[in-house]
N, C-alpha and C. Protein backbone atom coordinates (compact mmCIF):
# COMPACT_ATOMS: atom_id res chain seq x y z
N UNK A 1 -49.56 -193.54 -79.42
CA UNK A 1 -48.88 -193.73 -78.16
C UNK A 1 -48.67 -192.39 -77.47
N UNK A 2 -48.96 -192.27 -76.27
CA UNK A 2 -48.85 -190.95 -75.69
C UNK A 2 -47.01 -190.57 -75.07
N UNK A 3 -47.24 -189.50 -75.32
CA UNK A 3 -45.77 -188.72 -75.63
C UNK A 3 -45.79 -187.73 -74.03
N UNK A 4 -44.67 -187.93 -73.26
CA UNK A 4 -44.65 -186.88 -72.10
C UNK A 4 -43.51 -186.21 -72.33
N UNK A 5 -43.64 -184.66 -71.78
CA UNK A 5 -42.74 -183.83 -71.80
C UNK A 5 -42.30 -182.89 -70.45
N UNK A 6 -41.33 -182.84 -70.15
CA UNK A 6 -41.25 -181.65 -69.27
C UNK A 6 -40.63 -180.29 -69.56
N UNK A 7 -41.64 -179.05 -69.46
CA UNK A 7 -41.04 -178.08 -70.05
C UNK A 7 -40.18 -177.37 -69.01
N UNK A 8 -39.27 -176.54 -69.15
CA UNK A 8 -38.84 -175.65 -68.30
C UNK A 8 -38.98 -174.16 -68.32
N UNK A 9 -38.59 -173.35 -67.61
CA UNK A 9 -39.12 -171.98 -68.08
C UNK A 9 -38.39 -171.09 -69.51
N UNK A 10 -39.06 -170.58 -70.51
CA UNK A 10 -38.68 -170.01 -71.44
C UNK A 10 -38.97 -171.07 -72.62
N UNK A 11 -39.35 -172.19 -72.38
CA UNK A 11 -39.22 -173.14 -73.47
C UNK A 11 -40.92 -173.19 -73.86
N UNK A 12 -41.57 -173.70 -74.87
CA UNK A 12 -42.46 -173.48 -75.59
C UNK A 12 -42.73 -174.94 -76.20
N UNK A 13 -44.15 -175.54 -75.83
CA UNK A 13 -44.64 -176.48 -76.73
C UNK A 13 -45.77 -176.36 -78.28
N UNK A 14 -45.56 -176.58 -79.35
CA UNK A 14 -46.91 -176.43 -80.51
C UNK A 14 -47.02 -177.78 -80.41
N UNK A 15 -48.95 -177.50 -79.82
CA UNK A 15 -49.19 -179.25 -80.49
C UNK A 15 -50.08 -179.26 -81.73
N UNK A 16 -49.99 -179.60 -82.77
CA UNK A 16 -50.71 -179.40 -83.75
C UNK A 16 -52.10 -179.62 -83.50
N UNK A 17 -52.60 -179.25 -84.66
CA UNK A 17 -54.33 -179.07 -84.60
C UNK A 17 -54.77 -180.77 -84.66
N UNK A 18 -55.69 -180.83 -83.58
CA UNK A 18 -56.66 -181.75 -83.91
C UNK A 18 -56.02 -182.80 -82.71
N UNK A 19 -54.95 -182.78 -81.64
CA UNK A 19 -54.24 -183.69 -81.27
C UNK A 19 -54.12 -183.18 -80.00
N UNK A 20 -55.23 -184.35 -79.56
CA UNK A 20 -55.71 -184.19 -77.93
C UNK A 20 -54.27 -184.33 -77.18
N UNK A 21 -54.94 -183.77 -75.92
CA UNK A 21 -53.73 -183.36 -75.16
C UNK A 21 -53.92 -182.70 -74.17
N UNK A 22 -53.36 -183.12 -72.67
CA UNK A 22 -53.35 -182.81 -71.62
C UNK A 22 -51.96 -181.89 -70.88
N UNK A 23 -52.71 -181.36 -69.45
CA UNK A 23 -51.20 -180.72 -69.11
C UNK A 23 -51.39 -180.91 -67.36
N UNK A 24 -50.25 -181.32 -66.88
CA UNK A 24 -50.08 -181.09 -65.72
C UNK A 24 -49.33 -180.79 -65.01
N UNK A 25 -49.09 -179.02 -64.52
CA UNK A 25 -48.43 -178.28 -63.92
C UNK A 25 -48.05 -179.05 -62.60
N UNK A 26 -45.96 -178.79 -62.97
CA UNK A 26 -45.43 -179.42 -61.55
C UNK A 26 -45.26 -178.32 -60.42
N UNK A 27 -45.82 -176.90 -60.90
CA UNK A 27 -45.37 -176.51 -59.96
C UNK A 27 -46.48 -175.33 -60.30
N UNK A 28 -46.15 -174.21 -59.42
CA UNK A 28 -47.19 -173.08 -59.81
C UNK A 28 -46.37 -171.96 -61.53
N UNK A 29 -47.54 -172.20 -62.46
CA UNK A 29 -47.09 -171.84 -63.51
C UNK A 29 -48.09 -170.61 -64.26
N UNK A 30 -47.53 -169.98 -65.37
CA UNK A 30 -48.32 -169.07 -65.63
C UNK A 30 -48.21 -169.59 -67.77
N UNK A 31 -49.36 -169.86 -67.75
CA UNK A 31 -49.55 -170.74 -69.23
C UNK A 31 -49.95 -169.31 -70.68
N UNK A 32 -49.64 -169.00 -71.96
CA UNK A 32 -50.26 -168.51 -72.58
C UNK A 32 -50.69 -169.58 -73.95
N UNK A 33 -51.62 -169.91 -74.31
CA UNK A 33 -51.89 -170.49 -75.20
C UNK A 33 -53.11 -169.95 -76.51
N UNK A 34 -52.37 -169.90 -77.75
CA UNK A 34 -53.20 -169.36 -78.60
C UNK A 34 -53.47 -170.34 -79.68
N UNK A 35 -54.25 -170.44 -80.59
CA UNK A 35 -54.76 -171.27 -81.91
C UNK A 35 -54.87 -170.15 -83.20
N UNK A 36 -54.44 -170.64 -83.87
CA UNK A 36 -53.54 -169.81 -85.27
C UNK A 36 -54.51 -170.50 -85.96
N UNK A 37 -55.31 -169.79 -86.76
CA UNK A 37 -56.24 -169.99 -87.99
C UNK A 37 -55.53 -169.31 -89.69
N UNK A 38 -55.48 -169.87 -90.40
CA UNK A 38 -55.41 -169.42 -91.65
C UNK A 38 -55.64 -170.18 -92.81
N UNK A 39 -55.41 -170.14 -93.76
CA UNK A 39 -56.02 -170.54 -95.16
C UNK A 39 -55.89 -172.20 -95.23
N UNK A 40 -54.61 -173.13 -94.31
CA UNK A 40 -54.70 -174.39 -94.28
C UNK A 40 -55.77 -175.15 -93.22
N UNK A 41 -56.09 -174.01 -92.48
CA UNK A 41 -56.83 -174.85 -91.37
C UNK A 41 -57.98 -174.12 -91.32
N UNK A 42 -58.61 -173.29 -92.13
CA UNK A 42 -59.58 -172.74 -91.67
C UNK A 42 -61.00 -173.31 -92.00
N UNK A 43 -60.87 -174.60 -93.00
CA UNK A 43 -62.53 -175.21 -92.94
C UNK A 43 -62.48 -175.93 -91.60
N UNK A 44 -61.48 -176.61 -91.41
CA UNK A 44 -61.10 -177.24 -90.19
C UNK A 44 -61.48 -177.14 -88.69
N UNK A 45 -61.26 -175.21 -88.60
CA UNK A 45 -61.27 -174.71 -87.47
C UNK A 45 -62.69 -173.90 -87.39
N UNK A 46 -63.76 -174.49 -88.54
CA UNK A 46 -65.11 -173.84 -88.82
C UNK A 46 -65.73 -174.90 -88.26
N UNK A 47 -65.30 -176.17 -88.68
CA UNK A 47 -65.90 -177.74 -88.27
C UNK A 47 -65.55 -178.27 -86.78
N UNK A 48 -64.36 -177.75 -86.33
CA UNK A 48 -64.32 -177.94 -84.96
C UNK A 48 -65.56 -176.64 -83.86
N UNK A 49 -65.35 -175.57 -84.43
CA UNK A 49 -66.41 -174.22 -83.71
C UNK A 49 -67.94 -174.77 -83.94
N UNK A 50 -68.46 -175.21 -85.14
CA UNK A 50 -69.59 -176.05 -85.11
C UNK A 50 -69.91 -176.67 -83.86
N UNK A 51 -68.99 -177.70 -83.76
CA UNK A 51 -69.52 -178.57 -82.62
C UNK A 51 -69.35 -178.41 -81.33
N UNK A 52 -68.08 -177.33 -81.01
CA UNK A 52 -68.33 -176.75 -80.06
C UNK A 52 -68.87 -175.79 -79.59
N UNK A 53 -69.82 -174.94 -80.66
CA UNK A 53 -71.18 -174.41 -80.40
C UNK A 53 -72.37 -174.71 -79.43
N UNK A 54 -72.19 -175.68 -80.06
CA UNK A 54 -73.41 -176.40 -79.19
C UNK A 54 -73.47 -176.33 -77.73
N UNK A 55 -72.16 -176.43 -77.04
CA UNK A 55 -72.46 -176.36 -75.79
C UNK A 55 -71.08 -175.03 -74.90
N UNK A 56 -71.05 -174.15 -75.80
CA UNK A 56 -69.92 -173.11 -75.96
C UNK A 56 -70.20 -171.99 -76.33
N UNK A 57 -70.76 -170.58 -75.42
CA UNK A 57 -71.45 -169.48 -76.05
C UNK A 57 -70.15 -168.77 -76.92
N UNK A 58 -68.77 -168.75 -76.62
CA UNK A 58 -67.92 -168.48 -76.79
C UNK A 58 -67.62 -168.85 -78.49
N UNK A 59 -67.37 -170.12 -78.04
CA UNK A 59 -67.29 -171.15 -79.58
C UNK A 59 -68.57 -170.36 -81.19
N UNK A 60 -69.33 -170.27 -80.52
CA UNK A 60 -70.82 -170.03 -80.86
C UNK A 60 -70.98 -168.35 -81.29
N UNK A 61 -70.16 -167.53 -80.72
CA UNK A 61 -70.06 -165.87 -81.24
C UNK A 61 -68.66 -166.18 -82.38
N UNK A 62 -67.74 -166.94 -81.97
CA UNK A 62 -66.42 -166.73 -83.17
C UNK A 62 -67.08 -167.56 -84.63
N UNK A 63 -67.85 -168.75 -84.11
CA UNK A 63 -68.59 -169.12 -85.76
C UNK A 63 -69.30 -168.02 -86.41
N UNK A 64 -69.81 -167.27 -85.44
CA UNK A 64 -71.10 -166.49 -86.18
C UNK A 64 -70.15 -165.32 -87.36
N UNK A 65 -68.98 -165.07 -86.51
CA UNK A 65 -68.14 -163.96 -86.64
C UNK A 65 -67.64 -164.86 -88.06
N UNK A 66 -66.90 -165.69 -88.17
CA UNK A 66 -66.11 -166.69 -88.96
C UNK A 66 -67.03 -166.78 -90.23
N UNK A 67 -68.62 -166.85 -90.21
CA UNK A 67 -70.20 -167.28 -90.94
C UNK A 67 -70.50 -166.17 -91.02
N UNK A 68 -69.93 -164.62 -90.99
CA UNK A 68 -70.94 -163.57 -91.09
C UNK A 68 -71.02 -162.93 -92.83
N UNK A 69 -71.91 -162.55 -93.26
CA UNK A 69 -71.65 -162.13 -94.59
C UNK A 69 -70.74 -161.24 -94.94
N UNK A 70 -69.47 -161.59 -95.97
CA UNK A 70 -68.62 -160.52 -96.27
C UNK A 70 -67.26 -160.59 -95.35
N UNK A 71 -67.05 -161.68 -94.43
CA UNK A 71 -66.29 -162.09 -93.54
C UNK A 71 -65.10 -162.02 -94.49
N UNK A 72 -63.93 -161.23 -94.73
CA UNK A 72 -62.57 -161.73 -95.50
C UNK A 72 -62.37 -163.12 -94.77
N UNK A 73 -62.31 -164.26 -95.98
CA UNK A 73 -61.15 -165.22 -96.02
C UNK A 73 -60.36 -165.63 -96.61
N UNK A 74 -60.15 -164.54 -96.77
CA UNK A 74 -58.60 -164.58 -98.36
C UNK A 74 -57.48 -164.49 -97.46
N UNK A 75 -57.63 -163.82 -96.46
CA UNK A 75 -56.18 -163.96 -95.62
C UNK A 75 -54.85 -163.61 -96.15
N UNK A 76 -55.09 -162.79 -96.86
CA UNK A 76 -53.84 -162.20 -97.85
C UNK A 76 -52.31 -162.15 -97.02
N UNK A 77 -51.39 -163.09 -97.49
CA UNK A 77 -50.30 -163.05 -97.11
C UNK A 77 -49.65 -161.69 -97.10
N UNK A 78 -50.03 -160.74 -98.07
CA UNK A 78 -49.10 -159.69 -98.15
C UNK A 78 -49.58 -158.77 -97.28
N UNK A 79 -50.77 -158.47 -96.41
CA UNK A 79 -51.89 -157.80 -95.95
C UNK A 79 -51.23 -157.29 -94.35
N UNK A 80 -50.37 -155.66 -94.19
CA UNK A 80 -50.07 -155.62 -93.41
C UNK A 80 -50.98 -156.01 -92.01
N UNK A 81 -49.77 -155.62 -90.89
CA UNK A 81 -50.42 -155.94 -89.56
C UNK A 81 -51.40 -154.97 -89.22
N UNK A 82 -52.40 -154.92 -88.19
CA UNK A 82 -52.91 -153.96 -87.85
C UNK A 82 -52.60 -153.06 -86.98
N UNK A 83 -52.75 -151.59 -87.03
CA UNK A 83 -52.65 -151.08 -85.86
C UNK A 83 -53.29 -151.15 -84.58
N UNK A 84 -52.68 -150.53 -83.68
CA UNK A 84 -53.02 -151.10 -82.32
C UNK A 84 -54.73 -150.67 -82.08
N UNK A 85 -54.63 -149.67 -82.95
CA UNK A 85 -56.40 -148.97 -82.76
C UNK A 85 -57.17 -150.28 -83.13
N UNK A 86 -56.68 -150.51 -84.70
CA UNK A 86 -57.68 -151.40 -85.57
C UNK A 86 -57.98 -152.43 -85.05
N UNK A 87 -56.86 -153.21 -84.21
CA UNK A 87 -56.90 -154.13 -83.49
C UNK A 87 -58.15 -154.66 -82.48
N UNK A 88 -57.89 -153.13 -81.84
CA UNK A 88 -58.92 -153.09 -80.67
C UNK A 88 -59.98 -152.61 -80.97
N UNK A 89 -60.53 -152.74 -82.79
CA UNK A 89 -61.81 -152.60 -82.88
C UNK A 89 -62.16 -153.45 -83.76
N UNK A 90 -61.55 -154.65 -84.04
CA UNK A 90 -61.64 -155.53 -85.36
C UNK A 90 -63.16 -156.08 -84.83
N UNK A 91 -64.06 -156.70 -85.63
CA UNK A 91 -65.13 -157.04 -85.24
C UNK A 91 -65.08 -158.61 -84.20
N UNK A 92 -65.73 -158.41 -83.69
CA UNK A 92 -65.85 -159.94 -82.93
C UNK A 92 -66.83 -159.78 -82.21
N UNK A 93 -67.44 -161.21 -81.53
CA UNK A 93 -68.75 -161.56 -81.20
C UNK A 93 -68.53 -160.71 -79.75
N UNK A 94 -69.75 -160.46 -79.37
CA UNK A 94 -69.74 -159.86 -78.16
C UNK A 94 -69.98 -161.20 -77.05
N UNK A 95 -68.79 -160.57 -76.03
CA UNK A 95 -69.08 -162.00 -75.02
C UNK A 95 -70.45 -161.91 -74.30
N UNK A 96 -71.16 -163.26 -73.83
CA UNK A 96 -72.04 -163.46 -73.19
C UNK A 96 -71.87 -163.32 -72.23
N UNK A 97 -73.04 -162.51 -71.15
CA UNK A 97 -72.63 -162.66 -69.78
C UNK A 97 -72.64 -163.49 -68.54
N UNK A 98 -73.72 -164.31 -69.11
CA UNK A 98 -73.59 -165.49 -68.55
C UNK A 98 -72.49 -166.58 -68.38
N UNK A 99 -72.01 -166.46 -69.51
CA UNK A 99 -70.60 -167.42 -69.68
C UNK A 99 -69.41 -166.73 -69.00
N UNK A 100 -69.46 -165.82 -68.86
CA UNK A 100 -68.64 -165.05 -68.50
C UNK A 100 -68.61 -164.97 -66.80
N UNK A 101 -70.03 -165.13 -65.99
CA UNK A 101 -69.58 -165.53 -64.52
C UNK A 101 -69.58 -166.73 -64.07
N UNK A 102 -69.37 -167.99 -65.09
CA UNK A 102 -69.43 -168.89 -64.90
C UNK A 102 -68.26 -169.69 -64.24
């Protein structure tokens, strides 16, 4: 059964993985939305990038990245944060440019 909400400002929705879902701004809004991968969801979030490969250059560089040999997926709980350098050089797929003026 579908569930409606109205958020207000400062307030925050998680919709769990896998659980379609729409949004429609009542007014002019500014959205941040991220997807959290780790050791419970990560065959999960390999099997969803699969299929949105196919028609997703985007989808299609984070599998390769996710599938590359030697990829850590131990995800070590104890494994500090990174610094801001490391951050901004951790490996990831290079964006396409095509997708990119699309």
């Amino acid at each position: 059964r579908p569930r409606e909400c109205v958020l207000r400002a400062g307030e925050i929705l998680f919709v769990p993985a896998g659980c379609p879902h729409r949004v429609e701004n009542l007014e002019r809004s500014l959205a941040i939305s991220a997807n959290f991968v780790d050791q419970s969801n990560f065959e999960a979030v390999v099997r969803e990038l699969r299929g949105n490969s196919l028609v997703d250059e985007q989808a299609k560089g984070l599998l390769q990245v996710f599938e590359r040999e030697g990829f850590d997926r131990t995800m070590d709980e104890e494994q500090s944060d990174l610094s801001w350098e490391e951050f901004k050089t951790w490996p990831r797929a290079k964006p396409n440019p095509s997708v990119l003026q699309s």
